[in-house]
N, C-alpha and C. Protein backbone atom coordinates (compact mmCIF):
# COMPACT_ATOMS: atom_id res chain seq x y z
N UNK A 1 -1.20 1.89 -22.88
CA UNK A 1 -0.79 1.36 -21.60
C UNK A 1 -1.16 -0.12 -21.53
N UNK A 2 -0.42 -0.94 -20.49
CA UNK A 2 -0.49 -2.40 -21.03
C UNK A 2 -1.26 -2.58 -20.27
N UNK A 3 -2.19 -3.96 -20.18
CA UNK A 3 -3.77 -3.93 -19.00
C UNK A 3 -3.23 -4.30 -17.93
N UNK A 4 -2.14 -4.77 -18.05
CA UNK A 4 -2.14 -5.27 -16.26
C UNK A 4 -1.87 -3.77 -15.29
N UNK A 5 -0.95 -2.52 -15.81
CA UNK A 5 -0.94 -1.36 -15.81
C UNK A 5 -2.15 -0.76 -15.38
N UNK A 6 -3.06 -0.82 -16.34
CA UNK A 6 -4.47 -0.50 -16.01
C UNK A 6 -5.34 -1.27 -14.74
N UNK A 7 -5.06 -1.80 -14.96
CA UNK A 7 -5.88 -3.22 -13.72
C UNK A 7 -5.41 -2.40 -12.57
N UNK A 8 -3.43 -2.60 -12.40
CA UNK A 8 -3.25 -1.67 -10.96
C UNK A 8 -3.51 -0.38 -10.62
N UNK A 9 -3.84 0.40 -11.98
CA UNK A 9 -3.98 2.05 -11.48
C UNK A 9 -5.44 1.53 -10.79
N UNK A 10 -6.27 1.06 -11.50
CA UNK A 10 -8.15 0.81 -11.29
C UNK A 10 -8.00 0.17 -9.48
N UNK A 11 -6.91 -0.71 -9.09
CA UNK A 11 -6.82 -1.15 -8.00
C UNK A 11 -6.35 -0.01 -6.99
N UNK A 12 -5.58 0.69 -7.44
CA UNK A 12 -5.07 1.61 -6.78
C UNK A 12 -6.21 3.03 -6.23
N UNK A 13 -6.69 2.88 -7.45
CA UNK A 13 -8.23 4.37 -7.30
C UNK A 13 -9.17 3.41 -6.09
N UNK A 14 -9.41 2.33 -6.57
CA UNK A 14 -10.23 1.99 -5.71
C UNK A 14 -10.18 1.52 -4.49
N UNK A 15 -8.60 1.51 -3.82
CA UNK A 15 -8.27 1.58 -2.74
C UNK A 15 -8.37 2.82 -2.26
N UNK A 16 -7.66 3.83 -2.84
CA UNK A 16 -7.95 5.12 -2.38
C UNK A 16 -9.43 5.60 -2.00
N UNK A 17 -10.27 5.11 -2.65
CA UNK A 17 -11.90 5.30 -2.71
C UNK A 17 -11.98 4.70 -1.30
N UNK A 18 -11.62 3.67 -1.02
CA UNK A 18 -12.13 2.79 0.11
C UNK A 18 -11.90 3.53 1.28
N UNK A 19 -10.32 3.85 1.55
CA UNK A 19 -9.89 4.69 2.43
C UNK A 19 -10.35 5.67 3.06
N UNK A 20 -10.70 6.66 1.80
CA UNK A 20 -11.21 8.02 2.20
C UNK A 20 -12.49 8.03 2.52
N UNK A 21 -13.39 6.94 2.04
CA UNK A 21 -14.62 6.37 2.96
C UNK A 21 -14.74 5.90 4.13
N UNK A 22 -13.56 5.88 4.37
CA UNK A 22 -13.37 5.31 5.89
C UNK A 22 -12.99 6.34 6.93
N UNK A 23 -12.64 7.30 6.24
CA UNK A 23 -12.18 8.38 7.16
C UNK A 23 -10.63 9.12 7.11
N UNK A 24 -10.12 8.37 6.00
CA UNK A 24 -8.49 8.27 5.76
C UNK A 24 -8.51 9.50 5.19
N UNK A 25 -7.32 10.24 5.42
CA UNK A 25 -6.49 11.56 4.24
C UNK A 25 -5.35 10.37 3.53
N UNK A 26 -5.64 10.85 2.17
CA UNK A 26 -4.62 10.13 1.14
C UNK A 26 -3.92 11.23 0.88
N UNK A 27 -2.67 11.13 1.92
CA UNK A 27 -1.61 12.04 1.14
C UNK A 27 -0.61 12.15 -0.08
N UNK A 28 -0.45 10.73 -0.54
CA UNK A 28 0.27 10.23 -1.62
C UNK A 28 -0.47 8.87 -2.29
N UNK A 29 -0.21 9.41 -3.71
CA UNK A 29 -0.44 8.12 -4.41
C UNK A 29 1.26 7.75 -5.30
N UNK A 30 1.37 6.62 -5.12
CA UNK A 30 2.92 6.28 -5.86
C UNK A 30 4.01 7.35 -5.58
N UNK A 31 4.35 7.40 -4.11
CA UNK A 31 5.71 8.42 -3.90
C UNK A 31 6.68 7.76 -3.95
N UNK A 32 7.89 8.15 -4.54
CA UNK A 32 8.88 7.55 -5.00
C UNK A 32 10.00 8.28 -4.10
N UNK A 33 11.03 7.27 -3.67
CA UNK A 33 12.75 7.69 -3.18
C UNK A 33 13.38 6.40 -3.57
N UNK A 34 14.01 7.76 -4.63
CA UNK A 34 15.08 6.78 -5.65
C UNK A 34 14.49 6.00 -6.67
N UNK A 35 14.40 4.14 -5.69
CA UNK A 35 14.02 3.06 -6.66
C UNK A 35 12.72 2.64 -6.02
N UNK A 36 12.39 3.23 -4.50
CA UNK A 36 11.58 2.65 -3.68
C UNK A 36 10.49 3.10 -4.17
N UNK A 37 9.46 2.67 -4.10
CA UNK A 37 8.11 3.06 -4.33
C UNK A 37 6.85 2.73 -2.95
N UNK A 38 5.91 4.02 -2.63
CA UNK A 38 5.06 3.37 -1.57
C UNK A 38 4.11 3.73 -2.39
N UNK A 39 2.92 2.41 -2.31
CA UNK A 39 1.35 2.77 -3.28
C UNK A 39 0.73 4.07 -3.04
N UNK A 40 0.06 3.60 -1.65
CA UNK A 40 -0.56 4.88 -1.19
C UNK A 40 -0.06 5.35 0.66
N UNK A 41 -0.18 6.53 0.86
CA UNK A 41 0.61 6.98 1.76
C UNK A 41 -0.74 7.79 2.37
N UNK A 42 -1.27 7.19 3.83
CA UNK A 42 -2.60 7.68 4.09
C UNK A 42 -2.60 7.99 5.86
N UNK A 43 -3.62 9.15 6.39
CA UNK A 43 -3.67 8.73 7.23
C UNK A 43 -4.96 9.11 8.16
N UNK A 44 -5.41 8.53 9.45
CA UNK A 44 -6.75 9.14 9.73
C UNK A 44 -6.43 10.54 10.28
N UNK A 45 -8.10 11.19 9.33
CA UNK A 45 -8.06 12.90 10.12
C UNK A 45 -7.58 12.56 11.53
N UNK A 46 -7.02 13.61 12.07
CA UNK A 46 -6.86 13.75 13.99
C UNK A 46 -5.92 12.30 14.25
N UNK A 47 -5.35 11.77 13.48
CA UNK A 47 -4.62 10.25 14.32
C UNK A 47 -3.44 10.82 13.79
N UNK A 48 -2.49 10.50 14.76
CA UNK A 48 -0.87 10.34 14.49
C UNK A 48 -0.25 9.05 14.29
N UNK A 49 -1.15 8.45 13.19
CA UNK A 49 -0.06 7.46 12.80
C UNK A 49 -0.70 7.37 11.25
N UNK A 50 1.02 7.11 10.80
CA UNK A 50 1.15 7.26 9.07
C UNK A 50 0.71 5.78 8.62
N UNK A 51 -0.50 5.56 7.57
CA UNK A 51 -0.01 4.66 7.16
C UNK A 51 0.70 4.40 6.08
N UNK A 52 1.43 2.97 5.22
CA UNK A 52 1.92 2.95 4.51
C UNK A 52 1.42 1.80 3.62
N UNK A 53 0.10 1.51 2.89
CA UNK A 53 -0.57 0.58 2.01
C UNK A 53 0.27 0.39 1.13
N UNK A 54 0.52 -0.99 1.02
CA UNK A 54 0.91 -1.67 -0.46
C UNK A 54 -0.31 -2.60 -1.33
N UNK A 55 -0.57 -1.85 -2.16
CA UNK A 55 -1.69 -2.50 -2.67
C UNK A 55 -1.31 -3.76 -4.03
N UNK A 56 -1.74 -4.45 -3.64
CA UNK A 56 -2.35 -5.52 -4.72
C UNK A 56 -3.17 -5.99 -5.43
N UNK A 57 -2.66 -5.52 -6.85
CA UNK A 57 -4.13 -5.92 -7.82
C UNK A 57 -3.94 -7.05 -8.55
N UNK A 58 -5.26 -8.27 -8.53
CA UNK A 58 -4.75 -9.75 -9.57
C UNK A 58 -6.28 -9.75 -9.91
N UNK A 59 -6.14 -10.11 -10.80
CA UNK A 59 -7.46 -10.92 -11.78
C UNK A 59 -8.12 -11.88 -10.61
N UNK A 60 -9.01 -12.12 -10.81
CA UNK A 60 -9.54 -13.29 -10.20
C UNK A 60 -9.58 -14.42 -10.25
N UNK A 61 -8.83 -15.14 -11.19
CA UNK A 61 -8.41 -16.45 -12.10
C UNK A 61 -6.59 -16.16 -11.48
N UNK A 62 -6.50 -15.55 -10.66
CA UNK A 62 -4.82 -16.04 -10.47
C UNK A 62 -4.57 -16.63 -9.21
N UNK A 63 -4.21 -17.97 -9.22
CA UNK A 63 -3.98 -19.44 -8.59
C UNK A 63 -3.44 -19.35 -7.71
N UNK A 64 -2.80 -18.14 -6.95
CA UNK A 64 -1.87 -18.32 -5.58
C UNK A 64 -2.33 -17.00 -4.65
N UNK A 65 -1.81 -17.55 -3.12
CA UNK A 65 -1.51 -16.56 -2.28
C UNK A 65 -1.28 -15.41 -2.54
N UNK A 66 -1.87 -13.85 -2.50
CA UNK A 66 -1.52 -12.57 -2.58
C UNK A 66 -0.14 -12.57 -1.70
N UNK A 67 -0.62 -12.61 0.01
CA UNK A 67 0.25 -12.17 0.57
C UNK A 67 1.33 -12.42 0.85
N UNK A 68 1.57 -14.01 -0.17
CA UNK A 68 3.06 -14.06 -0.58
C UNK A 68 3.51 -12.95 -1.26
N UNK A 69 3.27 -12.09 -1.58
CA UNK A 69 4.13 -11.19 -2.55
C UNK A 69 4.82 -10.54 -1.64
N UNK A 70 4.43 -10.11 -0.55
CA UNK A 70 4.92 -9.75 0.49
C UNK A 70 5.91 -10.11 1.35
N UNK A 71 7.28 -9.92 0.45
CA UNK A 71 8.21 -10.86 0.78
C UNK A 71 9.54 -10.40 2.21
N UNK A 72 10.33 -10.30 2.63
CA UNK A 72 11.47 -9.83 3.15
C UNK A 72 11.53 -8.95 2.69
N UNK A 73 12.07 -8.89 1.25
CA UNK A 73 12.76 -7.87 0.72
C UNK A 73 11.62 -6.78 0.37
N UNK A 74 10.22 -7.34 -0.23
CA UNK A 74 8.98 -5.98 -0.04
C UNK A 74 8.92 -5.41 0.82
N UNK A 75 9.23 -6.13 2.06
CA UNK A 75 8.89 -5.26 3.69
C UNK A 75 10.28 -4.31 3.97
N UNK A 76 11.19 -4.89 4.08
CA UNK A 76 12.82 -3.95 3.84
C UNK A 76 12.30 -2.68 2.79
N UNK A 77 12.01 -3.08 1.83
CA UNK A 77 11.50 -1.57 0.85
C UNK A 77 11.20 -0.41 1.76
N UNK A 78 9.65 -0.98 2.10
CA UNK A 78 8.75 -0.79 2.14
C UNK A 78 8.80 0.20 3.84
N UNK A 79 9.83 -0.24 4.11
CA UNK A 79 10.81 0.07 5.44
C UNK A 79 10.86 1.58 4.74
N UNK A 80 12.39 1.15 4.27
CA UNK A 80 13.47 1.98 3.76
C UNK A 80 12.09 3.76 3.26
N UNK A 81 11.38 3.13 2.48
CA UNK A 81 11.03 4.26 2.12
C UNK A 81 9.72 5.42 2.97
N UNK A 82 9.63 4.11 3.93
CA UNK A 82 8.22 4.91 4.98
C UNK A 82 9.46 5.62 5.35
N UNK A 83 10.76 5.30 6.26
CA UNK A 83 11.46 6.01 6.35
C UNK A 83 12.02 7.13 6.01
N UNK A 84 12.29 7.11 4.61
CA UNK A 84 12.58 8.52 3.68
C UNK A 84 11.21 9.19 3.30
N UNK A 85 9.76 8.85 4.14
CA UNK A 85 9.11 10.06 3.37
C UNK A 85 8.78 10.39 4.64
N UNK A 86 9.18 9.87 5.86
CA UNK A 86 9.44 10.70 7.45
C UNK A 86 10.15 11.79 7.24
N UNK A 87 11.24 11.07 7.02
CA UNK A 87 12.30 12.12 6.71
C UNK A 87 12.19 13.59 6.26
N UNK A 88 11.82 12.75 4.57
CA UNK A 88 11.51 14.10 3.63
C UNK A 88 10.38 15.29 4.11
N UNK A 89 9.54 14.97 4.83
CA UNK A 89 8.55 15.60 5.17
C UNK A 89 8.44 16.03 6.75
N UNK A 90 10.08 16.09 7.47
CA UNK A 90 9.98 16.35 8.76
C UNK A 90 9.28 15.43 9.46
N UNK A 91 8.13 14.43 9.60
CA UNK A 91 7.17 14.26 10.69
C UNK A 91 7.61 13.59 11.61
N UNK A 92 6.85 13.64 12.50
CA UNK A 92 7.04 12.63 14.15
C UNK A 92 5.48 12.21 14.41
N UNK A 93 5.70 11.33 14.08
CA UNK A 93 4.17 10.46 13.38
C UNK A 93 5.02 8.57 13.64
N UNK A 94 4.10 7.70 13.94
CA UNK A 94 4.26 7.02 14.29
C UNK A 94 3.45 6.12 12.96
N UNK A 95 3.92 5.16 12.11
CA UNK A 95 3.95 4.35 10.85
C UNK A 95 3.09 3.06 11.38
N UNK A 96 2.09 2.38 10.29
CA UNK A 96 1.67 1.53 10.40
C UNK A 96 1.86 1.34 8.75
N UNK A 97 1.97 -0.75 9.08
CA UNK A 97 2.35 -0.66 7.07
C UNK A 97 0.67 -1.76 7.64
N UNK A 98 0.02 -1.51 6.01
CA UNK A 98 -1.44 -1.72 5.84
C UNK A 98 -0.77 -2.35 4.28
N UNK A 99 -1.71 -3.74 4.00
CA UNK A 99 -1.99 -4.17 2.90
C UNK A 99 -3.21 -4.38 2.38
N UNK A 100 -3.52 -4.48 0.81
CA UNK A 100 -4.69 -4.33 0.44
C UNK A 100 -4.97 -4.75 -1.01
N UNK A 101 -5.76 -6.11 -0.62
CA UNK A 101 -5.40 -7.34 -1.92
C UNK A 101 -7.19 -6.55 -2.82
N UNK A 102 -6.53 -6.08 -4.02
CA UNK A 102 -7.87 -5.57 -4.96
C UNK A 102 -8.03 -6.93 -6.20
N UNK A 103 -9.47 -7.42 -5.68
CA UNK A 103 -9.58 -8.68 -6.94
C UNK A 103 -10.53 -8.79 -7.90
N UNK A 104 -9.71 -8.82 -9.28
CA UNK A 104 -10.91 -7.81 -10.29
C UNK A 104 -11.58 -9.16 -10.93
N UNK A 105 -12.90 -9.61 -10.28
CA UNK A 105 -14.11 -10.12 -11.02
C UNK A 105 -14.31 -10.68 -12.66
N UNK A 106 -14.50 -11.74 -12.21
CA UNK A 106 -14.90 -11.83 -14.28
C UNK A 106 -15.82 -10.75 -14.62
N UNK A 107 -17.02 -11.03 -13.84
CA UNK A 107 -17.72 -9.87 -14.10
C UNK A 107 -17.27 -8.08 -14.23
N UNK A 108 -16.70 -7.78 -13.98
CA UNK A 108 -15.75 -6.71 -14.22
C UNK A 108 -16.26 -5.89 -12.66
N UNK A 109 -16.52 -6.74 -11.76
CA UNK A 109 -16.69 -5.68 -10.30
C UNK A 109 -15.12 -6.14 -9.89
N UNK A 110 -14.25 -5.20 -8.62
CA UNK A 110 -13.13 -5.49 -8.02
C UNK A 110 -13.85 -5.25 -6.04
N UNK A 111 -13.46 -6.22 -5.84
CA UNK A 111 -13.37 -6.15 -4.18
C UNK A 111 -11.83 -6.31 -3.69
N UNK A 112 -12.25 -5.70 -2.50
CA UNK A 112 -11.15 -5.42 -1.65
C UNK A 112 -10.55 -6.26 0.00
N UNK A 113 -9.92 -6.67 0.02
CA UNK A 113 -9.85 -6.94 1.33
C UNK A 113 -8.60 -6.27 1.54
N UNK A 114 -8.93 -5.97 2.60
CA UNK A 114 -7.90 -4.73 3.77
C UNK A 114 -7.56 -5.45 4.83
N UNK A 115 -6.09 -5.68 5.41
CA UNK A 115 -5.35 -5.77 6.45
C UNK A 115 -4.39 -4.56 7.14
N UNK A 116 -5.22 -4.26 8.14
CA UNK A 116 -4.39 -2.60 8.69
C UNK A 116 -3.03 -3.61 9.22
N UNK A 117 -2.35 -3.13 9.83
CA UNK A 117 -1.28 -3.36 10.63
C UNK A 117 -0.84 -5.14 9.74
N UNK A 118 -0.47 -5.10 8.74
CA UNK A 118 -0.45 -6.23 7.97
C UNK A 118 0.82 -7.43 8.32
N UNK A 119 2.15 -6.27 8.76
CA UNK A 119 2.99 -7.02 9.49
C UNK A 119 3.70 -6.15 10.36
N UNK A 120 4.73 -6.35 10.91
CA UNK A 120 5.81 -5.90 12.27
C UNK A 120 6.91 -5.19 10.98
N UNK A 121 7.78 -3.91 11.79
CA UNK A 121 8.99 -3.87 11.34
C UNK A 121 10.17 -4.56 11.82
N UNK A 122 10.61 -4.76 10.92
CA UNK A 122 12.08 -5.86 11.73
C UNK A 122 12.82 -5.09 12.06
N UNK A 123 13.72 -5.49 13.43
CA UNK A 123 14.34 -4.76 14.19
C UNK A 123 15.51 -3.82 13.20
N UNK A 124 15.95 -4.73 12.45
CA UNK A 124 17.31 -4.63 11.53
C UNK A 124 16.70 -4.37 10.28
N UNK A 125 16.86 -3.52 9.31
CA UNK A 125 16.50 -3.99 7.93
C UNK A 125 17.80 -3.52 7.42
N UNK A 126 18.37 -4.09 6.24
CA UNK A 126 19.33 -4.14 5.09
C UNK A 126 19.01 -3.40 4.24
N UNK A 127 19.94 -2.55 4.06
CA UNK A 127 19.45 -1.14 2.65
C UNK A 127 19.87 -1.38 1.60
């Protein structure tokens, strides 16, 4: 497996770690519709609202803005598919999209910073 591969699964566990320390049910890790992909798919025991984390994993030597990655077209995704796993799964649950920049240390530790409610859905999105 190639390391940057590895880097995101290690970002991905250790978001999940974070979560479920917090009180979160991780119902999905990497659920897929179609081409869409959501990281992790979580939500608090007793709360009715879904979240939908897109996680980000970078080295610590990489020179730009995370939450540029987070573009139009990531959030349209990112839409499209909170949507289809409503769907797929019946619920009436109310969606929050959560981001979560994982930054892996020279030293080989990774920290986390977490933004719940990271942005708005747009009224319109394009499929």
């Amino acid at each position: 497996m190639a390391l940057h591969n590895r880097l995101g699964q290690a970002g991905e566990k250790l978001a999940c770690d974070y979560l479920v320390s917090r009180g979160y049910v991780v119902r999905d890790v990497n659920w897929r519709l179609n081409h869409l992909e959501v990281d992790i798919v979580a939500q608090e025991e007793q709360a009715r609202v879904l979240h939908i984390v897109e996680v980000k994993t970078r080295s610590e030597n990489d020179d730009f803005d995370f939450m540029q990655t987070i573009t139009p077209k990531k959030i349209r995704n990112l839409v499209n598919a909170a949507n289809g796993y409503v769907h797929h799964y019946n619920l009436d649950i109310d969606i929050q999209f959560d981001v979560m920049i994982v930054v892996k240390h020279q030293d080989d530790t990774m920290s986390i910073d977490f933004y719940p409610h990271a942005f708005e859905v747009p009224l319109y999105t394009y499929r």
